[in-house]
N, C-alpha and C. Protein backbone atom coordinates (compact mmCIF):
# COMPACT_ATOMS: atom_id res chain seq x y z
N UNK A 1 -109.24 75.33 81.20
CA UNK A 1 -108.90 76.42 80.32
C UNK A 1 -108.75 75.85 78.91
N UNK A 2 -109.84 76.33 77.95
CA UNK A 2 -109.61 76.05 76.46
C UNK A 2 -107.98 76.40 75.92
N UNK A 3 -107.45 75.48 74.96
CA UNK A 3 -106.29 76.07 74.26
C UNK A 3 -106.30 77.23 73.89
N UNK A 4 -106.92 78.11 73.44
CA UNK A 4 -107.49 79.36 72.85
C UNK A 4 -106.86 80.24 74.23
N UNK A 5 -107.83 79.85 75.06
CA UNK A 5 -107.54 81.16 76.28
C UNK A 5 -106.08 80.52 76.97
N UNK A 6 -105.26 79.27 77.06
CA UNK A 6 -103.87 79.09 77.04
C UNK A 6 -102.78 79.96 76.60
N UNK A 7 -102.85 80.16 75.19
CA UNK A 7 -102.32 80.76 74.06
C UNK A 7 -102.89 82.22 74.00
N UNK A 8 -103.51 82.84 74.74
CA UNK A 8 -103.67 84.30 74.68
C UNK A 8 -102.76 84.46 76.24
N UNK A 9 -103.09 83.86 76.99
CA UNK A 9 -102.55 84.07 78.54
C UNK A 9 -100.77 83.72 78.31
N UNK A 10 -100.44 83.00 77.64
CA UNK A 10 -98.76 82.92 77.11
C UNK A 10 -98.53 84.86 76.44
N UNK A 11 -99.48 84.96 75.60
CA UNK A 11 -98.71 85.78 74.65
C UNK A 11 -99.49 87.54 75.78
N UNK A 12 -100.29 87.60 76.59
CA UNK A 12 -100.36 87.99 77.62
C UNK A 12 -99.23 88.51 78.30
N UNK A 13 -98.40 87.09 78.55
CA UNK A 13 -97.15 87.00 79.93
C UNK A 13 -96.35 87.24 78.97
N UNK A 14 -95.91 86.79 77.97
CA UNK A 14 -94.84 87.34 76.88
C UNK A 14 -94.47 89.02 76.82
N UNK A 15 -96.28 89.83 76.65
CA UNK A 15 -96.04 91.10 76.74
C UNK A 15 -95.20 92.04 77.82
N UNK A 16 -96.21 91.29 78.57
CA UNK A 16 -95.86 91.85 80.42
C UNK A 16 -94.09 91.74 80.55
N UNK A 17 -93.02 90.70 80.19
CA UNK A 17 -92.37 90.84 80.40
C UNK A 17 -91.08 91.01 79.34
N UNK A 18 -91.88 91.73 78.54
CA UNK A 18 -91.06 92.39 77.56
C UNK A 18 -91.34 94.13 77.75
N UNK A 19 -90.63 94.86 78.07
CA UNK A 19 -90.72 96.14 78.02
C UNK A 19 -89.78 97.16 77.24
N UNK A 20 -90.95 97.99 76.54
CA UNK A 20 -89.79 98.62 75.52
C UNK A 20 -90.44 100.12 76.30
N UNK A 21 -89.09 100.98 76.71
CA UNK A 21 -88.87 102.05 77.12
C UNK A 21 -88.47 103.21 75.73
N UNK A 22 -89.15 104.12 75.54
CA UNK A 22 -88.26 105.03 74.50
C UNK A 22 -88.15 106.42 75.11
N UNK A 23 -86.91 107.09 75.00
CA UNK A 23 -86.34 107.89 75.52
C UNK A 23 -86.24 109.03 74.33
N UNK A 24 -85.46 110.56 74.29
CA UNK A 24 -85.31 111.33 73.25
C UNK A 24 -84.59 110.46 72.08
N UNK A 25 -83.46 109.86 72.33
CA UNK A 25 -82.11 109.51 71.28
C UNK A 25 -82.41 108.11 71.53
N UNK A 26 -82.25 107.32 72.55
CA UNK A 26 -82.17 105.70 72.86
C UNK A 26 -83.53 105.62 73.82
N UNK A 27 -83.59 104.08 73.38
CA UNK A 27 -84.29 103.32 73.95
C UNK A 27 -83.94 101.98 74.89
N UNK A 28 -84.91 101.19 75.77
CA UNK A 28 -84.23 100.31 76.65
C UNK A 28 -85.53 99.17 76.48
N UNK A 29 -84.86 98.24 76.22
CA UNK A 29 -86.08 96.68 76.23
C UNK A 29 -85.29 95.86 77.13
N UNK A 30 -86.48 95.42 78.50
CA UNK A 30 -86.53 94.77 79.18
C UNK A 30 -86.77 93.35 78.11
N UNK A 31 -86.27 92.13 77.75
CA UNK A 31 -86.79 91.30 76.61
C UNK A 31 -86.99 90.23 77.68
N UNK A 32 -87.69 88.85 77.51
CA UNK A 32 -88.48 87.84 77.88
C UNK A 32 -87.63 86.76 78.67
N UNK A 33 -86.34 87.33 78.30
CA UNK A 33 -84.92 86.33 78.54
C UNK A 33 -84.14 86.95 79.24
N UNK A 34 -84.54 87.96 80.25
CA UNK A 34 -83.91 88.90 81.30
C UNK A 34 -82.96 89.75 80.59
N UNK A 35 -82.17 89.67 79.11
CA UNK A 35 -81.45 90.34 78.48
C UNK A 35 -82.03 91.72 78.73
N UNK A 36 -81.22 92.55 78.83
CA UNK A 36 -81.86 94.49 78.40
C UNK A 36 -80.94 94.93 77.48
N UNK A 37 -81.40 95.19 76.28
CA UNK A 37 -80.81 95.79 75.07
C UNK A 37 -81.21 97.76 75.22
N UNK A 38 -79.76 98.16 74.74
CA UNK A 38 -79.93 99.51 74.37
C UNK A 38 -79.09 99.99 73.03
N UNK A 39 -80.88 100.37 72.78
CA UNK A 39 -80.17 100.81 71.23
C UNK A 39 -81.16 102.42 70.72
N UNK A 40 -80.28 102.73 69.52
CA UNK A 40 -80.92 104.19 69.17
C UNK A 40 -82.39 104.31 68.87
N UNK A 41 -83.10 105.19 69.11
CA UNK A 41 -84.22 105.38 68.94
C UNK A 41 -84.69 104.76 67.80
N UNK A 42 -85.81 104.25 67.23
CA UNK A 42 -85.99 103.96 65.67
C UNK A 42 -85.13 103.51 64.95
N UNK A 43 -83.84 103.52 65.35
CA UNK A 43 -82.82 102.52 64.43
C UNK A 43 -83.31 100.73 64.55
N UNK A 44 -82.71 100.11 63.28
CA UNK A 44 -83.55 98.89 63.57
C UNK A 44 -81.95 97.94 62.85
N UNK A 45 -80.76 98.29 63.50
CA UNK A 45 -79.78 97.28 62.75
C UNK A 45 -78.34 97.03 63.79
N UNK A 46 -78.43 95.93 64.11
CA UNK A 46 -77.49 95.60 65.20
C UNK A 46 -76.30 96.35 65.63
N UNK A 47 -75.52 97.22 64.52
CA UNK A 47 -74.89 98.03 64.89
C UNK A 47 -75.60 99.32 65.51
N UNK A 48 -76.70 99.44 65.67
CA UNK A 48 -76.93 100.48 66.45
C UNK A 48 -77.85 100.01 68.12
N UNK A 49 -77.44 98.95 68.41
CA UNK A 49 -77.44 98.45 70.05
C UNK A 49 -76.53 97.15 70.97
N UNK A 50 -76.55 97.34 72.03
CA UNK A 50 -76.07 96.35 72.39
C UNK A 50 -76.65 96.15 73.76
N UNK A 51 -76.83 94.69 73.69
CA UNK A 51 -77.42 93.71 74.71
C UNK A 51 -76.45 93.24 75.55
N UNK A 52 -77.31 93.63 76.70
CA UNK A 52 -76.52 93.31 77.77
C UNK A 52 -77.31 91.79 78.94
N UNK A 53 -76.43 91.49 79.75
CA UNK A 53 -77.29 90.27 80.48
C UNK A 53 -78.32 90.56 81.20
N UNK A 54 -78.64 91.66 81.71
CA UNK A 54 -79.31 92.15 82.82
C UNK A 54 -79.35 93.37 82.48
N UNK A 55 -80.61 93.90 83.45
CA UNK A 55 -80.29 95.73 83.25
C UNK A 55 -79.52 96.06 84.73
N UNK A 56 -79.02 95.39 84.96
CA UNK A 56 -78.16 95.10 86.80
C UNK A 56 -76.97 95.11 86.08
N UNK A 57 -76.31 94.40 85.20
CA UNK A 57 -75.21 94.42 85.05
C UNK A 57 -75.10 95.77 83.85
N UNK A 58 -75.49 96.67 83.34
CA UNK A 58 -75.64 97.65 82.53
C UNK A 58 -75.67 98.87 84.07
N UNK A 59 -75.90 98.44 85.23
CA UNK A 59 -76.18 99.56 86.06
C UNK A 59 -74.65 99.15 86.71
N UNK A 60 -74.26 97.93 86.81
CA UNK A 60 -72.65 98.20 87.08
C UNK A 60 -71.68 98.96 86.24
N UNK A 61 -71.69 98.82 84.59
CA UNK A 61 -71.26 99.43 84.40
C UNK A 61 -71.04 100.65 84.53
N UNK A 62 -72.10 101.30 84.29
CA UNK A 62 -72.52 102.71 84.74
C UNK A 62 -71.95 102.94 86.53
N UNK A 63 -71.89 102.05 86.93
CA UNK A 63 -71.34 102.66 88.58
C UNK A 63 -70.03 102.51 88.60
N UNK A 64 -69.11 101.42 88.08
CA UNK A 64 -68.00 101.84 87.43
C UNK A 64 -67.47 103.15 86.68
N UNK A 65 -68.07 103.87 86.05
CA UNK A 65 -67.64 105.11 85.31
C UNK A 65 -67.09 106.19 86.33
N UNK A 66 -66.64 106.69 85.89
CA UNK A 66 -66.09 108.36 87.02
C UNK A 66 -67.31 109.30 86.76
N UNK A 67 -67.28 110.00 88.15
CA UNK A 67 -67.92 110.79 88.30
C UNK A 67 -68.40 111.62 87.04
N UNK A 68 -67.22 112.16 85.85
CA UNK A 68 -67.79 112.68 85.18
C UNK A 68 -66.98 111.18 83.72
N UNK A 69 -67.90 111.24 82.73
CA UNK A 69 -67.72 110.32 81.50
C UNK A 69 -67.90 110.66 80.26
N UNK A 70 -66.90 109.80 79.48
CA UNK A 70 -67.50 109.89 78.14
C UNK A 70 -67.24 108.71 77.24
N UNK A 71 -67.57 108.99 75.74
CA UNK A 71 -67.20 107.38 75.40
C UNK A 71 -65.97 106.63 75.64
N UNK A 72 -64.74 107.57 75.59
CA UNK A 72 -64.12 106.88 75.91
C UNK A 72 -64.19 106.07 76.56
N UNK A 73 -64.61 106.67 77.96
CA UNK A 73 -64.55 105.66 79.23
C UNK A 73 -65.43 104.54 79.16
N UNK A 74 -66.28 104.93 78.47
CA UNK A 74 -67.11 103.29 78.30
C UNK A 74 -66.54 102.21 77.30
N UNK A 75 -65.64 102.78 76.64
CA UNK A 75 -64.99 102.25 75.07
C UNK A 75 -63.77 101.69 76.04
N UNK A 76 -63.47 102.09 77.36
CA UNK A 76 -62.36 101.21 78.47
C UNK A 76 -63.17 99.85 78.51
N UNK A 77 -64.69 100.04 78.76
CA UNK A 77 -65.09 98.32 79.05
C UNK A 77 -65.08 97.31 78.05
N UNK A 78 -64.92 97.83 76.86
CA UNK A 78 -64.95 96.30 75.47
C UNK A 78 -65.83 97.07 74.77
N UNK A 79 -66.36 98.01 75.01
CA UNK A 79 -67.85 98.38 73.58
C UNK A 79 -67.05 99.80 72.95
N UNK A 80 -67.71 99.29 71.40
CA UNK A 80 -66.75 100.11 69.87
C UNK A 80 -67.82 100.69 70.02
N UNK A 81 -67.25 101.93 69.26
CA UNK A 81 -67.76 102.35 68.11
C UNK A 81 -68.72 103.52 68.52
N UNK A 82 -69.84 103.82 67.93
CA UNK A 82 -70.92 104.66 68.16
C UNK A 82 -71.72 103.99 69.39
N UNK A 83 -71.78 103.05 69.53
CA UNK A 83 -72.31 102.42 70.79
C UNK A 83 -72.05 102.94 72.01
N UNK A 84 -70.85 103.62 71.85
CA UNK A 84 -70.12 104.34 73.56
C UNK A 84 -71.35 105.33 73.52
N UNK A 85 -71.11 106.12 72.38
CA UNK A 85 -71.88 107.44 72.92
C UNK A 85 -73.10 107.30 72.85
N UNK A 86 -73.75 106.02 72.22
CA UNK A 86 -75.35 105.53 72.69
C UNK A 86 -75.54 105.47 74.14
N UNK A 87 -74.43 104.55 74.45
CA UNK A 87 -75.08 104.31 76.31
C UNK A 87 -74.52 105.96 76.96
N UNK A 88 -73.61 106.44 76.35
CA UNK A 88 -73.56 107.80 77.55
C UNK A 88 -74.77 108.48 77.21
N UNK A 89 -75.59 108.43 76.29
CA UNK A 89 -77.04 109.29 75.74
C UNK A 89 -78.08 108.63 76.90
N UNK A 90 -77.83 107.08 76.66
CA UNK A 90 -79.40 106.05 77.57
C UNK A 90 -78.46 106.74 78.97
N UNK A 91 -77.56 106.78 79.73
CA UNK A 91 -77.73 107.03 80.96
C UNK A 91 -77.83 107.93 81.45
N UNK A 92 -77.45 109.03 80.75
CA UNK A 92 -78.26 110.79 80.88
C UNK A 92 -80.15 110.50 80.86
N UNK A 93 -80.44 110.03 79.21
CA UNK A 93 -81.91 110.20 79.49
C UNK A 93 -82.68 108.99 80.37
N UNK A 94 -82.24 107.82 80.97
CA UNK A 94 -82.86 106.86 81.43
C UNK A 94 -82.79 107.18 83.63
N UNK A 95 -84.48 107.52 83.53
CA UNK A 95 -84.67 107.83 85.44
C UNK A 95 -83.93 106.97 86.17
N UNK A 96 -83.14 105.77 85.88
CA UNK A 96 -82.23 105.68 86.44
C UNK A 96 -80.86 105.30 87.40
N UNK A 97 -80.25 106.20 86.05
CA UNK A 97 -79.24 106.69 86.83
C UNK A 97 -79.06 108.15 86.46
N UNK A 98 -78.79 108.73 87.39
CA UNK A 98 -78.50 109.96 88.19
C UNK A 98 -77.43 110.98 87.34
N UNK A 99 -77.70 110.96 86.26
CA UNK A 99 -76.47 112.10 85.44
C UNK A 99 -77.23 112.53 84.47
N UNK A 100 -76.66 113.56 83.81
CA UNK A 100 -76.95 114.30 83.11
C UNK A 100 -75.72 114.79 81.71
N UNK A 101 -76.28 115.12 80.50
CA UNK A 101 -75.24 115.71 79.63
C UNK A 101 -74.38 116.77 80.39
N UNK A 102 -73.17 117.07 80.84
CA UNK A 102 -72.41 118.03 80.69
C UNK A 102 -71.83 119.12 79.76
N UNK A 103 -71.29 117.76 78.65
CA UNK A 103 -70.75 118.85 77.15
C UNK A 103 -71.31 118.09 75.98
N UNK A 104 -71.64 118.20 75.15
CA UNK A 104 -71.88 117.84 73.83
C UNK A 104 -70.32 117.33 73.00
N UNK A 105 -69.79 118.36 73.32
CA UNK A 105 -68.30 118.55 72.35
C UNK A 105 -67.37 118.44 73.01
N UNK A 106 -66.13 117.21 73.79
CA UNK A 106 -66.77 116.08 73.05
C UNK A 106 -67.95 115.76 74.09
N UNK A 107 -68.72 114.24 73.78
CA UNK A 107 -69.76 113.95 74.60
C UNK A 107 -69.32 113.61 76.05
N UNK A 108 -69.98 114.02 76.81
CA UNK A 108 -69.58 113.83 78.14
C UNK A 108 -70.87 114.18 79.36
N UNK A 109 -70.86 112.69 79.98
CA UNK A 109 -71.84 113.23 81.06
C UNK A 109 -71.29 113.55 82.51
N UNK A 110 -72.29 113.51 83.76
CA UNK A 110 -71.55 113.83 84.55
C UNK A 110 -72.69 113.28 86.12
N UNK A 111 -72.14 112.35 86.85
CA UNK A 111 -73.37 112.29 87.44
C UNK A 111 -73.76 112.86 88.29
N UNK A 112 -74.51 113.14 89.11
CA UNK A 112 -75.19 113.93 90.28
C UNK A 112 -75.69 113.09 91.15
N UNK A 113 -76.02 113.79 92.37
CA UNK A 113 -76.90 112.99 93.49
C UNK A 113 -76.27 111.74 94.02
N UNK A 114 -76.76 110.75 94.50
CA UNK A 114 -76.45 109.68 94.96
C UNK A 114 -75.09 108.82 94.11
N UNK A 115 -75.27 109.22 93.06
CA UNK A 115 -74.47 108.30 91.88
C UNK A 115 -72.96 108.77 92.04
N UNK A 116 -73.57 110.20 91.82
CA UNK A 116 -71.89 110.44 92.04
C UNK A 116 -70.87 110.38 93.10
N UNK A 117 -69.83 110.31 93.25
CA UNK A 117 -69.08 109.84 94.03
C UNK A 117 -68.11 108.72 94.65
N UNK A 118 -68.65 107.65 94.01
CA UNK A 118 -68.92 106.48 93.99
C UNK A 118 -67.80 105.50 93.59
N UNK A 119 -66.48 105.01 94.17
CA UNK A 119 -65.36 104.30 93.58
C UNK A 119 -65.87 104.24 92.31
N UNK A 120 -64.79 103.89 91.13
CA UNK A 120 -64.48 103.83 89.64
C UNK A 120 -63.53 102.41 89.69
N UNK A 121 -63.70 101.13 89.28
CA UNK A 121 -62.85 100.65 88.83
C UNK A 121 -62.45 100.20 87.70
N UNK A 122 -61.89 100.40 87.11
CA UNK A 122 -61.61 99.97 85.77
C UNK A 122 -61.22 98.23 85.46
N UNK A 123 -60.66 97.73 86.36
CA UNK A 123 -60.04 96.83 85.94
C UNK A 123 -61.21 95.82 86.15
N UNK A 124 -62.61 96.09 87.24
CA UNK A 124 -63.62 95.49 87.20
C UNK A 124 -64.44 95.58 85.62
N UNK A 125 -64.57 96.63 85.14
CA UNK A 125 -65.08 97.42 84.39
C UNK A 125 -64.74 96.76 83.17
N UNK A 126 -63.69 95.60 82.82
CA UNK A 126 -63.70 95.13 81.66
C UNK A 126 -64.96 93.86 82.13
N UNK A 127 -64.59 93.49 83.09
CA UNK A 127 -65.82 91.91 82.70
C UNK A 127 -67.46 93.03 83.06
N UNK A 128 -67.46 93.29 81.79
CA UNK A 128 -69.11 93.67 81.68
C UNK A 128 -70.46 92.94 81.89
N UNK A 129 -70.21 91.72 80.92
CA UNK A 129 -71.02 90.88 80.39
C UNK A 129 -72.12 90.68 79.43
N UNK A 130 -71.65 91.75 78.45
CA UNK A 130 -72.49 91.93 77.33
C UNK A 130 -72.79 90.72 76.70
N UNK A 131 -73.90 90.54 76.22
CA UNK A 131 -74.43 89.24 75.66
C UNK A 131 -74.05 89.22 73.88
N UNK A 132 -74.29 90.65 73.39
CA UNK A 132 -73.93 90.34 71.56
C UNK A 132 -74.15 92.21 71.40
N UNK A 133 -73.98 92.12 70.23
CA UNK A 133 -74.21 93.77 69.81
C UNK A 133 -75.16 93.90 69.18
N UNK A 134 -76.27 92.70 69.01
CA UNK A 134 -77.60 92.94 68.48
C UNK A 134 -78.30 93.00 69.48
């Protein structure tokens, strides 16, 4: 294999395992380093996402939450700010997990199907394992 076709087959496998998902409001990137970042649609500035270690440990959080949520309750695990009501937006619009908007005012989702029901713990619910807020 020429260097040439080396260096296309890297940046090839680079693509493949980078995935950027976009949703109505947020988006979700699978990135190269198993990290999954969620941040607002078209926003492009660290305060508007946060990276997490896994998209496994972003689906614990989310199974931690109560049946029905809102930022607060995600603002229980360590994440400020406008960021709460980013991830209650990515887990309404992202296939999934299993909820949907309830109220707008304040924000609040609510899950359905399989999801819901599901022990809540909080005191698990602080070790998240967010990687940074960029």
């Amino acid at each position: 294999m020429s260097r040439d076709e080396a260096a296309q087959l890297q940046d090839a496998v680079g693509d493949a395992l980078t995935q950027r998902r976009e949703f109505f409001r947020t988006a979700g990137v699978h990135r190269e380093d198993g990290t999954y970042e969620v941040s607002r649609r078209g926003a492009d500035s660290a305060g508007n996402s946060k990276v997490f270690e896994s998209f496994e440990v972003l689906r614990r959080l989310y199974d931690r939450l109560p049946d029905e949520f809102s930022a607060d309750d995600v603002g229980r695990t360590g994440i400020t700010g406008s960021r709460r009501h980013m991830l209650v937006r990515h887990f309404a619009e992202h296939p999934a997990f299993d909820c949907g908007i309830a109220r707008r005012n304040p924000l609040t989702a609510e899950k359905t199907g399989d999801d819901a029901g599901e022990p809540s713990d909080e005191a698990d619910a602080k070790e998240v394992g967010v990687v940074s807020a960029d």
